[in-house]
N, C-alpha and C. Protein backbone atom coordinates (compact mmCIF):
# COMPACT_ATOMS: atom_id res chain seq x y z
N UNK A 1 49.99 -10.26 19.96
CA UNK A 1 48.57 -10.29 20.18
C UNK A 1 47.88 -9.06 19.63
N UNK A 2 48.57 -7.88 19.48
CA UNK A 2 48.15 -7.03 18.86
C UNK A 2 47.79 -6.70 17.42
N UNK A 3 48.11 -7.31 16.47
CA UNK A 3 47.64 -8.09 15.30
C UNK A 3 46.22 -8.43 15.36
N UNK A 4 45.97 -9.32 16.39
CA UNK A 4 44.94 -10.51 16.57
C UNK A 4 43.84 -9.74 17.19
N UNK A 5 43.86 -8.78 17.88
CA UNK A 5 43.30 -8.13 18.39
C UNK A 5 42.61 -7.46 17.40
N UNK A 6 43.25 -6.47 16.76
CA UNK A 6 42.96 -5.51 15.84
C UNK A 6 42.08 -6.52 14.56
N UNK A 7 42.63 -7.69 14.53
CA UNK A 7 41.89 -8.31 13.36
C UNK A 7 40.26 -8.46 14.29
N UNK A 8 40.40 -8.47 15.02
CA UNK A 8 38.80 -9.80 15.95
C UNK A 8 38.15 -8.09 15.96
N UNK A 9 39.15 -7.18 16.26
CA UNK A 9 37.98 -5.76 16.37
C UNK A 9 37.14 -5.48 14.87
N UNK A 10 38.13 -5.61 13.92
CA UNK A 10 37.64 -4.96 12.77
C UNK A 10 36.65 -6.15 12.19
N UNK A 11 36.85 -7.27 12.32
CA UNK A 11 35.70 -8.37 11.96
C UNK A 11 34.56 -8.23 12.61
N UNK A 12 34.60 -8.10 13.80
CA UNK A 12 33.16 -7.15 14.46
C UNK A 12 32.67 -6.07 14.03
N UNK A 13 33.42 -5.18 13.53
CA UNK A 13 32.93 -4.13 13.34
C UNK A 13 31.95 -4.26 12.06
N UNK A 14 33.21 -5.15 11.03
CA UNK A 14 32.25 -5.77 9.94
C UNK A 14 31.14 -6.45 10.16
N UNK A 15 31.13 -7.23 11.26
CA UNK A 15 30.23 -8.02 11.16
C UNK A 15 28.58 -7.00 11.82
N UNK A 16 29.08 -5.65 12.57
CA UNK A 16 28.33 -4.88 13.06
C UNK A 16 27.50 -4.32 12.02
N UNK A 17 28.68 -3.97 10.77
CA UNK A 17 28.07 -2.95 9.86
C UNK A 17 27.39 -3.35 8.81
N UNK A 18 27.53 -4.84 8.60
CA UNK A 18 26.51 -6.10 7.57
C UNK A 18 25.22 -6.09 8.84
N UNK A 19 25.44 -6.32 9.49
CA UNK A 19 24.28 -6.53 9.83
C UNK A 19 23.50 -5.30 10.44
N UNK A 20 24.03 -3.95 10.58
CA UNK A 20 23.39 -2.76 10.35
C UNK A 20 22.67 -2.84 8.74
N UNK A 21 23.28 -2.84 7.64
CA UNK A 21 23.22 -3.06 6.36
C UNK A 21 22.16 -3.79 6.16
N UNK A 22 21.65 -5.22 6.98
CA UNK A 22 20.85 -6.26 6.78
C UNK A 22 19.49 -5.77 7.15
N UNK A 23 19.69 -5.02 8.24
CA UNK A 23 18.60 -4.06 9.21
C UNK A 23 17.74 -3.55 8.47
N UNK A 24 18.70 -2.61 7.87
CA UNK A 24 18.35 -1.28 6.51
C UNK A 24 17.85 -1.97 5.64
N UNK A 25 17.86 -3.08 5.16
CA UNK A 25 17.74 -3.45 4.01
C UNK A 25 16.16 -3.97 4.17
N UNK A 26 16.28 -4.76 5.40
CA UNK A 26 14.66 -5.21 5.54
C UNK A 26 13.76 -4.34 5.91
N UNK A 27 14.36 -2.86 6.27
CA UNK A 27 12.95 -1.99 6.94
C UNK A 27 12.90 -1.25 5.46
N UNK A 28 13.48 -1.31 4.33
CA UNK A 28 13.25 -0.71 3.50
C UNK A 28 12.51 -1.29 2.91
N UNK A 29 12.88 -2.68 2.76
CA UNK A 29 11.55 -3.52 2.03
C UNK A 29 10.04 -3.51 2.62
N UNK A 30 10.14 -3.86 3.89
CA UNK A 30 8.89 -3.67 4.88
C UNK A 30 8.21 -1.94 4.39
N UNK A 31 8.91 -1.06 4.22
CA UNK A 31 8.51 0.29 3.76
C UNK A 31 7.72 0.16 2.98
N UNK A 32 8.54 -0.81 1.21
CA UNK A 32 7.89 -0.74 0.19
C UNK A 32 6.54 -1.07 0.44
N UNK A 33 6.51 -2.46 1.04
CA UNK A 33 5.66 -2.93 1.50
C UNK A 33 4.10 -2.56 1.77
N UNK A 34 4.61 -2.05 2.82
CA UNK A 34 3.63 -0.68 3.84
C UNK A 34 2.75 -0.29 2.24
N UNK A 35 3.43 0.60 1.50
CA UNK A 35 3.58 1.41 0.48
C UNK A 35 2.21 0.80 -0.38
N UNK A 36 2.99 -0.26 -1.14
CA UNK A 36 1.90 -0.60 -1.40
C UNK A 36 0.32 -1.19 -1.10
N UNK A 37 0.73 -1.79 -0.10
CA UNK A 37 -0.69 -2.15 0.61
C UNK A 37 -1.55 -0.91 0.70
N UNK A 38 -1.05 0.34 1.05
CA UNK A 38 -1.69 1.49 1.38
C UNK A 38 -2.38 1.85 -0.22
N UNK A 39 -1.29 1.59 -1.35
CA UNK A 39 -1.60 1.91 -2.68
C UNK A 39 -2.71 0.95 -2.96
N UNK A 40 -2.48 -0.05 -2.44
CA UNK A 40 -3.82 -0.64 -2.66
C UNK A 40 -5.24 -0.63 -2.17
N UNK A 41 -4.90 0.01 -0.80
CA UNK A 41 -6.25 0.52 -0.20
C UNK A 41 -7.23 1.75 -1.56
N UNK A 42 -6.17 2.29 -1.07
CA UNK A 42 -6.68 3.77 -2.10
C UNK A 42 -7.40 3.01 -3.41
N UNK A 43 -6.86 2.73 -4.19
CA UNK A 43 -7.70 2.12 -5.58
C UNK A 43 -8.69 1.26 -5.42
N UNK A 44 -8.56 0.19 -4.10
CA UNK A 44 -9.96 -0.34 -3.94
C UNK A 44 -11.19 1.08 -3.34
N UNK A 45 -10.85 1.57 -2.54
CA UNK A 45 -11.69 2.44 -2.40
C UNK A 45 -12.12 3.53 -3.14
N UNK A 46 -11.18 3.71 -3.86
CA UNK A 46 -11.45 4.38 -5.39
C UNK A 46 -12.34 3.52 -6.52
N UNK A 47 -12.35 2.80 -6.39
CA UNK A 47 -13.32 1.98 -7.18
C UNK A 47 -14.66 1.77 -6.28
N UNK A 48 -14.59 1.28 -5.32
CA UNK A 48 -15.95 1.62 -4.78
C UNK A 48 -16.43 2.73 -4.76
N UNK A 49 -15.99 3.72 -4.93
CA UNK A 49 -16.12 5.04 -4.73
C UNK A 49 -16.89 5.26 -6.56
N UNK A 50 -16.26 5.03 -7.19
CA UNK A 50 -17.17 4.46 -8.35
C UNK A 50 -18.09 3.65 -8.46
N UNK A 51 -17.91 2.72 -7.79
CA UNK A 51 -19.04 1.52 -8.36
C UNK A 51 -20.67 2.04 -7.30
N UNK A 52 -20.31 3.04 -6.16
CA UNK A 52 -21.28 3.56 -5.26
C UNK A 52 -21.82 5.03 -6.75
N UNK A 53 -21.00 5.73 -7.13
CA UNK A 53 -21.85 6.45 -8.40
C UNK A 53 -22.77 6.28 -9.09
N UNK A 54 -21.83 4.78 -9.90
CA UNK A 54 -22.70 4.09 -11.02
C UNK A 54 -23.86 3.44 -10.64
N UNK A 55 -24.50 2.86 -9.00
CA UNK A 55 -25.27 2.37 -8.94
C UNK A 55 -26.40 3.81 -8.59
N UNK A 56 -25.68 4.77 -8.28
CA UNK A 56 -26.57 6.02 -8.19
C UNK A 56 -27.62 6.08 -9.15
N UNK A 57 -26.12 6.61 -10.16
CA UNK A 57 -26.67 6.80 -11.45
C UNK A 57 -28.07 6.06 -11.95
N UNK A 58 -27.53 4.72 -11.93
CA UNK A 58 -28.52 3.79 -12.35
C UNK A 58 -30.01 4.14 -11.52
N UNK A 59 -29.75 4.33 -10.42
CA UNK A 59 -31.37 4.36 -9.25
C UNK A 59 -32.13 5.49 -10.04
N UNK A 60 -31.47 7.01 -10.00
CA UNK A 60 -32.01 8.20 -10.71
C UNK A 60 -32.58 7.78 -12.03
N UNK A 61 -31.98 7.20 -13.07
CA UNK A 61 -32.21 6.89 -14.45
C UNK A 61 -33.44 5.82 -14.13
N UNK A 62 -33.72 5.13 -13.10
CA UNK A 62 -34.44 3.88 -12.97
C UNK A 62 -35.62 5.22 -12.59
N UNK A 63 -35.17 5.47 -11.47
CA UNK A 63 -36.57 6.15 -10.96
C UNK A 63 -37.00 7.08 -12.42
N UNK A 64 -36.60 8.11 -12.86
CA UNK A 64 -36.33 9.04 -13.68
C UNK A 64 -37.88 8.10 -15.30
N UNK A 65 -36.98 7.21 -15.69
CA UNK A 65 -37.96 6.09 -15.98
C UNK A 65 -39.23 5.94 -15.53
N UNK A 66 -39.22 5.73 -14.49
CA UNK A 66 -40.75 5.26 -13.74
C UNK A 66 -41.19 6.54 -13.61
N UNK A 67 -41.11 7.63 -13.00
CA UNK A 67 -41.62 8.96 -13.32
C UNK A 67 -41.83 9.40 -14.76
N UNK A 68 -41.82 9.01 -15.91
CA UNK A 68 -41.92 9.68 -16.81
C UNK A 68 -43.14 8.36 -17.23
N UNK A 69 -43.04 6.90 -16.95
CA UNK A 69 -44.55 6.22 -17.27
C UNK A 69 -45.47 6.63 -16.54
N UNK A 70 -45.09 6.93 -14.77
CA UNK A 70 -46.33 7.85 -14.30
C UNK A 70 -47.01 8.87 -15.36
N UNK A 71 -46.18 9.84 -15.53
CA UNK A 71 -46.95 10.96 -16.38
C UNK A 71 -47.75 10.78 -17.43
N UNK A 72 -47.19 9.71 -17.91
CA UNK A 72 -47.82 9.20 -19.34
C UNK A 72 -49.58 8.32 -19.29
N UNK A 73 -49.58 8.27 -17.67
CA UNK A 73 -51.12 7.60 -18.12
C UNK A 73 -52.05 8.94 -17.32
């Protein structure tokens, strides 16, 4: 029985350390995951963060415009 024993321990153990292994494997993906979603926050808000400039821009240049036909009459 001691054979049988030692086999049923070490198949557990395997079967402990695959599925430690399986664990690891999905919180690493879930990481990437995380990762990028966050990478994707940032660049959308980086772009709004632009597209809030460019409409600046545009208001100043608009107004900037209309102040300079004021002067002109």
């Amino acid at each position: 029985m001691g054979f049988a024993d030692d086999a049923k321990d070490a198949l557990d153990a395997t079967g402990k350390k695959i599925g430690r292994s399986l664990d690891d494997a999905r919180e690493r993906i879930e990481d990437k995951v995380d990762e990028v979603k966050a990478d994707a926050k940032v660049r959308q808000a980086e772009s709004d963060v632009k597209r809030a400039e460019t409409e600046r821009d545009v208001t100043y240049a608009k107004n900037e415009f209309k102040e300079d036909l004021r002067d002109d009459n």
